[in-house]
N, C-alpha and C. Protein backbone atom coordinates (compact mmCIF):
# COMPACT_ATOMS: atom_id res chain seq x y z
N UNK A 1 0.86 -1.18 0.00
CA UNK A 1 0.00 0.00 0.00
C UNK A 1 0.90 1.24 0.00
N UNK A 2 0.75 1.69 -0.98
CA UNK A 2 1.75 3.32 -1.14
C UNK A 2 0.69 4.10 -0.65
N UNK A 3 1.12 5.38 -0.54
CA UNK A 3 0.50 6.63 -0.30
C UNK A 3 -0.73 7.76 -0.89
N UNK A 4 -0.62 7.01 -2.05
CA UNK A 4 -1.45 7.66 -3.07
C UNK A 4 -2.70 6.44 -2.75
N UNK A 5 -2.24 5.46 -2.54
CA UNK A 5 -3.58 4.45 -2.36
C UNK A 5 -4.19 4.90 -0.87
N UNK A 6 -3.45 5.26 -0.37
CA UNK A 6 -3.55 5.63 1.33
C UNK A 6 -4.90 6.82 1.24
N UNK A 7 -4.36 7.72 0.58
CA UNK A 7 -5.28 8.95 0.47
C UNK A 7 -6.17 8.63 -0.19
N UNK A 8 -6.37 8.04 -1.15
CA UNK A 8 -7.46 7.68 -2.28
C UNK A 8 -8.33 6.79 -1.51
N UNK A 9 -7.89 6.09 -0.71
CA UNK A 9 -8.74 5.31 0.26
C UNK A 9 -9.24 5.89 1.66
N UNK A 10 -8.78 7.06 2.32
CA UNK A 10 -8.94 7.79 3.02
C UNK A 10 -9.91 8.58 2.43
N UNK A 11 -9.82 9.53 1.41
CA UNK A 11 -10.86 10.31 1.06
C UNK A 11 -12.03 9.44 0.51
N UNK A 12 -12.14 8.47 -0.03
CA UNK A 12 -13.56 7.94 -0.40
C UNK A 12 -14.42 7.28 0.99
N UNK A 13 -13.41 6.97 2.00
CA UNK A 13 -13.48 7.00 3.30
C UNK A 13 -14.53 8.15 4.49
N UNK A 14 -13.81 9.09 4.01
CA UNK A 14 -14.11 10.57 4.35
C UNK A 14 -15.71 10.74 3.65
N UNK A 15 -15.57 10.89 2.22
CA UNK A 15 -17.08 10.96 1.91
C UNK A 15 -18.05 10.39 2.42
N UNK A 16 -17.45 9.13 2.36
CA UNK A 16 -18.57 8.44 2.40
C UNK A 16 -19.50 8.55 4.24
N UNK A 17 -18.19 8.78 4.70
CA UNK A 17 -18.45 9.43 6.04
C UNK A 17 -19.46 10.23 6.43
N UNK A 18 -19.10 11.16 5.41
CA UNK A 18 -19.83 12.56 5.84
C UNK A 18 -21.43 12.72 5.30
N UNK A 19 -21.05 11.68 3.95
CA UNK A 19 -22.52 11.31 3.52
C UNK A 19 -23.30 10.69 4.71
N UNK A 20 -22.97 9.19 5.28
CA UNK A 20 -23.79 9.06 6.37
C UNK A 20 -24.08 9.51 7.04
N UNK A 21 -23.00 10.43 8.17
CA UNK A 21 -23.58 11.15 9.11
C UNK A 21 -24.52 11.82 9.08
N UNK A 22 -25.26 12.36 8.33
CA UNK A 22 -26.69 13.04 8.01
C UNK A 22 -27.75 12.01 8.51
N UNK A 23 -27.66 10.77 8.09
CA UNK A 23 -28.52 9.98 8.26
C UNK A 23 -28.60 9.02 8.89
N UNK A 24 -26.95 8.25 9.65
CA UNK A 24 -27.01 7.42 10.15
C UNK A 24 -25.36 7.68 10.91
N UNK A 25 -25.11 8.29 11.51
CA UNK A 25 -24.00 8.85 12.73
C UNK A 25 -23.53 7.55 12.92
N UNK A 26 -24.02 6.62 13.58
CA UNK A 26 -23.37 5.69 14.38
C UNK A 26 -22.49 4.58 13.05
N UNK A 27 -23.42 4.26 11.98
CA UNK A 27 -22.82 4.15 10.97
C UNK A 27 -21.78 4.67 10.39
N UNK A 28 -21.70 6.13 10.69
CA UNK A 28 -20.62 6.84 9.95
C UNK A 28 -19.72 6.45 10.69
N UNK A 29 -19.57 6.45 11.91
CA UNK A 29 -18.09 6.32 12.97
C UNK A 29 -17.96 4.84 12.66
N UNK A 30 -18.94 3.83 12.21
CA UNK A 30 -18.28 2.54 12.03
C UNK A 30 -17.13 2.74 10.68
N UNK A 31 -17.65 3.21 9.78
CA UNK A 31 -17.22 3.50 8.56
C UNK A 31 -15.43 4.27 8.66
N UNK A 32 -15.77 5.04 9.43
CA UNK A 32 -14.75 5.99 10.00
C UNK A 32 -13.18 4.85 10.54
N UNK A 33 -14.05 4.44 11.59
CA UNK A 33 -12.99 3.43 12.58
C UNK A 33 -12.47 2.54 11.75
N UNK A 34 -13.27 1.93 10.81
CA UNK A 34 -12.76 0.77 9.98
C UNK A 34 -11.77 1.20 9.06
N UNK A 35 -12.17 2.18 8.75
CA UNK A 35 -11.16 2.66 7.30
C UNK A 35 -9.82 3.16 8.36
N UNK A 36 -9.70 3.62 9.14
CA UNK A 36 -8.66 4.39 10.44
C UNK A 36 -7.58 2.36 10.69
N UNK A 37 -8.39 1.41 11.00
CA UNK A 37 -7.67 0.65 11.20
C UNK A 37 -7.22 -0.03 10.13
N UNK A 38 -7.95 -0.28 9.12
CA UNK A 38 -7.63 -0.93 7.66
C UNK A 38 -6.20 -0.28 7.29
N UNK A 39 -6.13 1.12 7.28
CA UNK A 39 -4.62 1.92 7.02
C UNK A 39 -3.76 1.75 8.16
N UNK A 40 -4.14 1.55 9.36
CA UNK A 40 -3.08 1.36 10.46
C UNK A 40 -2.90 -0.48 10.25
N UNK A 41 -3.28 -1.30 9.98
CA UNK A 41 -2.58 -2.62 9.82
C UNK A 41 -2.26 -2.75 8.47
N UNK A 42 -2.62 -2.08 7.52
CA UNK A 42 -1.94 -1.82 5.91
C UNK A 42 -0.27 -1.29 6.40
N UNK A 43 -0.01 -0.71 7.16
CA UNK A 43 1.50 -0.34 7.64
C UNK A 43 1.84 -0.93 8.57
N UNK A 44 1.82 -1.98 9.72
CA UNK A 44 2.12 -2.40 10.94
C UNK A 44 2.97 -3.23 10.06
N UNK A 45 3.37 -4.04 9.24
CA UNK A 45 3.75 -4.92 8.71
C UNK A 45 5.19 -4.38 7.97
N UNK A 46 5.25 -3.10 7.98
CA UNK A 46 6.49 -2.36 7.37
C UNK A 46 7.31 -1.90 9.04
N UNK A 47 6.15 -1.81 9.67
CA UNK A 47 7.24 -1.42 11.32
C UNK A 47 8.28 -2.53 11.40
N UNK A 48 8.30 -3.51 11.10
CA UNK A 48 9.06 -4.89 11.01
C UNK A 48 10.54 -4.38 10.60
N UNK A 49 10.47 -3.94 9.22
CA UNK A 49 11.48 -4.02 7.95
C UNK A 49 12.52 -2.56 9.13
N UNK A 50 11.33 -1.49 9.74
CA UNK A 50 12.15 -0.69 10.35
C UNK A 50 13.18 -1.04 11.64
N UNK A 51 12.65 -1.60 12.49
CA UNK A 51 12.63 -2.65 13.17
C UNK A 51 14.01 -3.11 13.17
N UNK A 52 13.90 -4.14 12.31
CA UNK A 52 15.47 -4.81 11.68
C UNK A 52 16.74 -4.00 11.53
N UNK A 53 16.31 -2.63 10.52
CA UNK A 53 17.19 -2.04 10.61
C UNK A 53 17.59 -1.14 11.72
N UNK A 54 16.87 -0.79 12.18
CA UNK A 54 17.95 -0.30 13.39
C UNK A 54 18.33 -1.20 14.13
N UNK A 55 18.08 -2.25 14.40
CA UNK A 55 18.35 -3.39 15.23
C UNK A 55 20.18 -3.39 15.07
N UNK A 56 20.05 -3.69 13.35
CA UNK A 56 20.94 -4.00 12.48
C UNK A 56 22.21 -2.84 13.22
N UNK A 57 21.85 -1.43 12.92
CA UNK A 57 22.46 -0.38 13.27
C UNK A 57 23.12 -0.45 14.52
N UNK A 58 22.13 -0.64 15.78
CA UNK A 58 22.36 -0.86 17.20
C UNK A 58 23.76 -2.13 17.51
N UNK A 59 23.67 -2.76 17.02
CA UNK A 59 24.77 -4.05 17.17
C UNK A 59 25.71 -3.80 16.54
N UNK A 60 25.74 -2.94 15.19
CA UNK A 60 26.95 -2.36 14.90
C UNK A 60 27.35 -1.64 15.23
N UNK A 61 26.65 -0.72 16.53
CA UNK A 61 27.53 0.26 17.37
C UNK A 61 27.73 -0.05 18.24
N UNK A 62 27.31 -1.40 18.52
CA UNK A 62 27.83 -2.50 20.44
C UNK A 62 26.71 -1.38 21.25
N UNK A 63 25.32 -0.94 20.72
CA UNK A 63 24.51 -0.21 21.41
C UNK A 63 24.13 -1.93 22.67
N UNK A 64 23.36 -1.53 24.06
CA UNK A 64 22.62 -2.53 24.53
C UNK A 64 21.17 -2.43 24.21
N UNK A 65 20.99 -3.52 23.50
CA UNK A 65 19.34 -4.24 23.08
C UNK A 65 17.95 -3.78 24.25
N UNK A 66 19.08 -3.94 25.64
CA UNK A 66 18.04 -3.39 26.24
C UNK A 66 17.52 -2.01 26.13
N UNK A 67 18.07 -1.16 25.83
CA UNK A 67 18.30 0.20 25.32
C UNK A 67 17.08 0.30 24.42
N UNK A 68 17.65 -0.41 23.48
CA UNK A 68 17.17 -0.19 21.81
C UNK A 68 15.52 -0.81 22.32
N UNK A 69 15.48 -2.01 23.04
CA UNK A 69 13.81 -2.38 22.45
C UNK A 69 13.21 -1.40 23.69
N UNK A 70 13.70 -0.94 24.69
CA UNK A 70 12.97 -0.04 25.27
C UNK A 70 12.63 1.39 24.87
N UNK A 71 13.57 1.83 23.22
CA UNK A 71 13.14 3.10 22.94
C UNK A 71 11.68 2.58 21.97
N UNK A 72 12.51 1.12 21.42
CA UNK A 72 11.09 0.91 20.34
C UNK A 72 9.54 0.46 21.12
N UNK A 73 9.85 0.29 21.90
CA UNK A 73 8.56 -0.24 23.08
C UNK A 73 7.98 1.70 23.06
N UNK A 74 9.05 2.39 23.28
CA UNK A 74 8.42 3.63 23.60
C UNK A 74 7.86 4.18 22.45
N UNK A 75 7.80 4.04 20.80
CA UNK A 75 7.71 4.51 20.05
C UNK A 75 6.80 3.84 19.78
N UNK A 76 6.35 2.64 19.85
CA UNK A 76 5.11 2.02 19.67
C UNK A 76 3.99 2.58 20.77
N UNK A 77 4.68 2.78 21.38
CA UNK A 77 3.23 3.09 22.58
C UNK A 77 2.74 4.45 22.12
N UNK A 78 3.48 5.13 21.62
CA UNK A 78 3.08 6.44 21.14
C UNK A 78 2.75 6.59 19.94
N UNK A 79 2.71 5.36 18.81
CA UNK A 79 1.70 5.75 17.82
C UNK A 79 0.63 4.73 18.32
N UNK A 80 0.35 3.80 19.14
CA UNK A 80 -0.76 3.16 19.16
C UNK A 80 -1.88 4.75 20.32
N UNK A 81 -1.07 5.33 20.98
CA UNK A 81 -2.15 5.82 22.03
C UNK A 81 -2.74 7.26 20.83
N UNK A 82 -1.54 7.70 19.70
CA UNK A 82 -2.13 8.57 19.01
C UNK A 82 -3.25 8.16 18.16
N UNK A 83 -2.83 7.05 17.62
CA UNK A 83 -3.92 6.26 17.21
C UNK A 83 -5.72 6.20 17.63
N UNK A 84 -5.27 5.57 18.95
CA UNK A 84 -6.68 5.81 20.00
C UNK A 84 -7.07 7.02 20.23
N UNK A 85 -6.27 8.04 20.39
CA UNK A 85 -6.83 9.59 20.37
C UNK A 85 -7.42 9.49 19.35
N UNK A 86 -7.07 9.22 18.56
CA UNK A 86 -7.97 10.11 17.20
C UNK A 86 -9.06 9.42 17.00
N UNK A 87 -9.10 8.08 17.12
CA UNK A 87 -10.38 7.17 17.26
C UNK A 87 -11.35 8.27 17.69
N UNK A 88 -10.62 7.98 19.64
CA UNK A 88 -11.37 9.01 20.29
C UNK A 88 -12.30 10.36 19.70
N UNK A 89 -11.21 10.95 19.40
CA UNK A 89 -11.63 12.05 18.83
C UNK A 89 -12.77 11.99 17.49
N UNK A 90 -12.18 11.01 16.96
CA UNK A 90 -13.05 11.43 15.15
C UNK A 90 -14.80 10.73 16.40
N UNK A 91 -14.86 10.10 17.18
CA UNK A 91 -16.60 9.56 17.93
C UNK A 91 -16.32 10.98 18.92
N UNK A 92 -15.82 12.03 18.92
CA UNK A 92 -16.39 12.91 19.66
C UNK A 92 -15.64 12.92 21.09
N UNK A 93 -15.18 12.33 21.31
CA UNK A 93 -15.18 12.03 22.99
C UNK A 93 -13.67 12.29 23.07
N UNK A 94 -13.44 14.15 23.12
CA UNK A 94 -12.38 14.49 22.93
C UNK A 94 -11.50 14.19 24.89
N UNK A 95 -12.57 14.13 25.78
CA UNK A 95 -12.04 14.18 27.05
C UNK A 95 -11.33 12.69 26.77
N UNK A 96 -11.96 11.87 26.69
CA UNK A 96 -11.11 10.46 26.49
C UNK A 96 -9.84 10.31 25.88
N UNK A 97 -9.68 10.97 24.84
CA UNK A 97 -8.40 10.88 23.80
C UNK A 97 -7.61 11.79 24.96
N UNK A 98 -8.12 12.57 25.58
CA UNK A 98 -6.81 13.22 26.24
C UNK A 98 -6.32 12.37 27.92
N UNK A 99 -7.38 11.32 28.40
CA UNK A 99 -7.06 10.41 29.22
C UNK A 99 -6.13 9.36 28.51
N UNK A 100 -6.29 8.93 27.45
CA UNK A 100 -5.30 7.86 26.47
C UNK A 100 -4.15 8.32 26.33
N UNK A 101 -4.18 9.84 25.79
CA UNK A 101 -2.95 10.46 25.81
C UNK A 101 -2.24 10.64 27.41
N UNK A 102 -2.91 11.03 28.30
CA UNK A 102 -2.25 10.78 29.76
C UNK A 102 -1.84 9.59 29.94
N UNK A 103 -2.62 8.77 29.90
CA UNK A 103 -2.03 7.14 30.22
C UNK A 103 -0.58 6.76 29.12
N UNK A 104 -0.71 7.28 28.03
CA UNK A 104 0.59 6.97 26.99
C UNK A 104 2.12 7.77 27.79
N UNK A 105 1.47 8.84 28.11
CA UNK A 105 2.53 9.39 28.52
C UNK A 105 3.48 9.54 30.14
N UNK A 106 2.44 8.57 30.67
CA UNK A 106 2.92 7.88 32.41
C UNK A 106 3.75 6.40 31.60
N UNK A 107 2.94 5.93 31.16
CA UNK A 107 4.25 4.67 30.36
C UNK A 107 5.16 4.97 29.63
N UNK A 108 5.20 6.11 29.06
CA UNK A 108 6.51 6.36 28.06
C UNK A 108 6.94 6.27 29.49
N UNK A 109 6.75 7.56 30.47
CA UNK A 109 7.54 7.98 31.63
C UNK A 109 8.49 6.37 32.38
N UNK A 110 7.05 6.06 32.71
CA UNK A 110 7.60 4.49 33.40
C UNK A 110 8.65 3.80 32.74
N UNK A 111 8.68 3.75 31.13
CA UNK A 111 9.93 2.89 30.39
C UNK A 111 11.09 3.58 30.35
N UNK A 112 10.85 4.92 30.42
CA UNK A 112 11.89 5.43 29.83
C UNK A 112 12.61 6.07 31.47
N UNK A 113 12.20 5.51 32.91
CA UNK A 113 13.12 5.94 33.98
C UNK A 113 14.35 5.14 34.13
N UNK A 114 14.66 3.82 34.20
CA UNK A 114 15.80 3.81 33.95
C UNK A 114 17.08 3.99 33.17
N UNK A 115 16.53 4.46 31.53
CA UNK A 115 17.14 4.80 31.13
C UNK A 115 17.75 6.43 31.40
N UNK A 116 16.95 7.12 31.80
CA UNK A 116 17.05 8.21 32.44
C UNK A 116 17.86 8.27 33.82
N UNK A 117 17.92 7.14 34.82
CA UNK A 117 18.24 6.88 35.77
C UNK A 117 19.85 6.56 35.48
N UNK A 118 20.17 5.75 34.21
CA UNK A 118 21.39 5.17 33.95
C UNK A 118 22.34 6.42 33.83
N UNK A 119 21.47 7.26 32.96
CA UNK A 119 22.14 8.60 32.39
C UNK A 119 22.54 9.69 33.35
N UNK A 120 21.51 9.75 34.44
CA UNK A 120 22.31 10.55 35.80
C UNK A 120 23.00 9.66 36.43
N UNK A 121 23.15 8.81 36.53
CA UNK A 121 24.39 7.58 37.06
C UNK A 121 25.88 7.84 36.66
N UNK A 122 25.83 8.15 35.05
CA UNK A 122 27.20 8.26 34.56
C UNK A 122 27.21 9.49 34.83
N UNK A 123 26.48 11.11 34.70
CA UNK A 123 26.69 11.76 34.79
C UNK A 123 27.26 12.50 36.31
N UNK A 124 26.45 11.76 37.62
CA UNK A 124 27.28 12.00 38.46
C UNK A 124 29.09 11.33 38.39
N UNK A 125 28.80 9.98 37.76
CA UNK A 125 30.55 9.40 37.82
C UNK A 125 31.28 10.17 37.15
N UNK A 126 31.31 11.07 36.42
CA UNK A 126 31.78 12.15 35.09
C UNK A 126 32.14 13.03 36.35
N UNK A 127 31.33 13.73 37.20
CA UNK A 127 31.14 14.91 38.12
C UNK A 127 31.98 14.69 38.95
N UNK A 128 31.80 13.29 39.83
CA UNK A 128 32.83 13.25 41.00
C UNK A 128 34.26 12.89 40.55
């Protein structure tokens, strides 16, 4: 799926959207959600190929794995919760998308303290 199919399928998406909502709302957000996930698992399958390569990258710089899958753990959590925002959002229920977005961003927090923790570790050993 390229990009031009992306949009071309998004906007007939969109119409068809906006056509229902006049007449049948709850329909339209089915219409909505489906086409929103159809394009988000049309690309989950290329996160892979990205994946690899930095993997690839990381071991050729003697990076630690634990490192690396805890930034990609963090980068997934943050397009799946943007994801759910917008769900959120496109059914209205903008207070929710911004609870999803809170909850995304206490787990980035949570994954990303020891790495943060490691980093004032060396930086005091640098200091003293």
């Amino acid at each position: 799926m390229d990009i031009l199919q992306v949009v071309g399928f998004a906007l007939i998406a969109t119409v068809l959207t906006v056509v229902l909502r006049r007449e049948k709302p709850e329909l339209a957000l089915g219409v909505a959600v489906t086409a929103g996930v159809i394009i988000f698992l049309g690309f989950v399958g290329k996160i892979g190929a990205v994946i690899t390569v930095v993997s690839g990258v990381a071991n050729r710089a003697g990076l630690n794995m634990v490192y690396l899958d805890t930034i990609l753990k963090i980068v997934g959590i943050a397009y799946l919760a943007d994801f759910g925002a917008q769900i959120c959002r496109d059914a209205g229920e903008g207070a929710l998308a911004t609870k999803v977005e809170f909850a995304a961003k206490v787990l980035i927090l949570m994954l990303a303290l020891p790495i943060v923790a490691g980093l004032l570790d060396l930086l005091l050993k640098l200091v003293v």
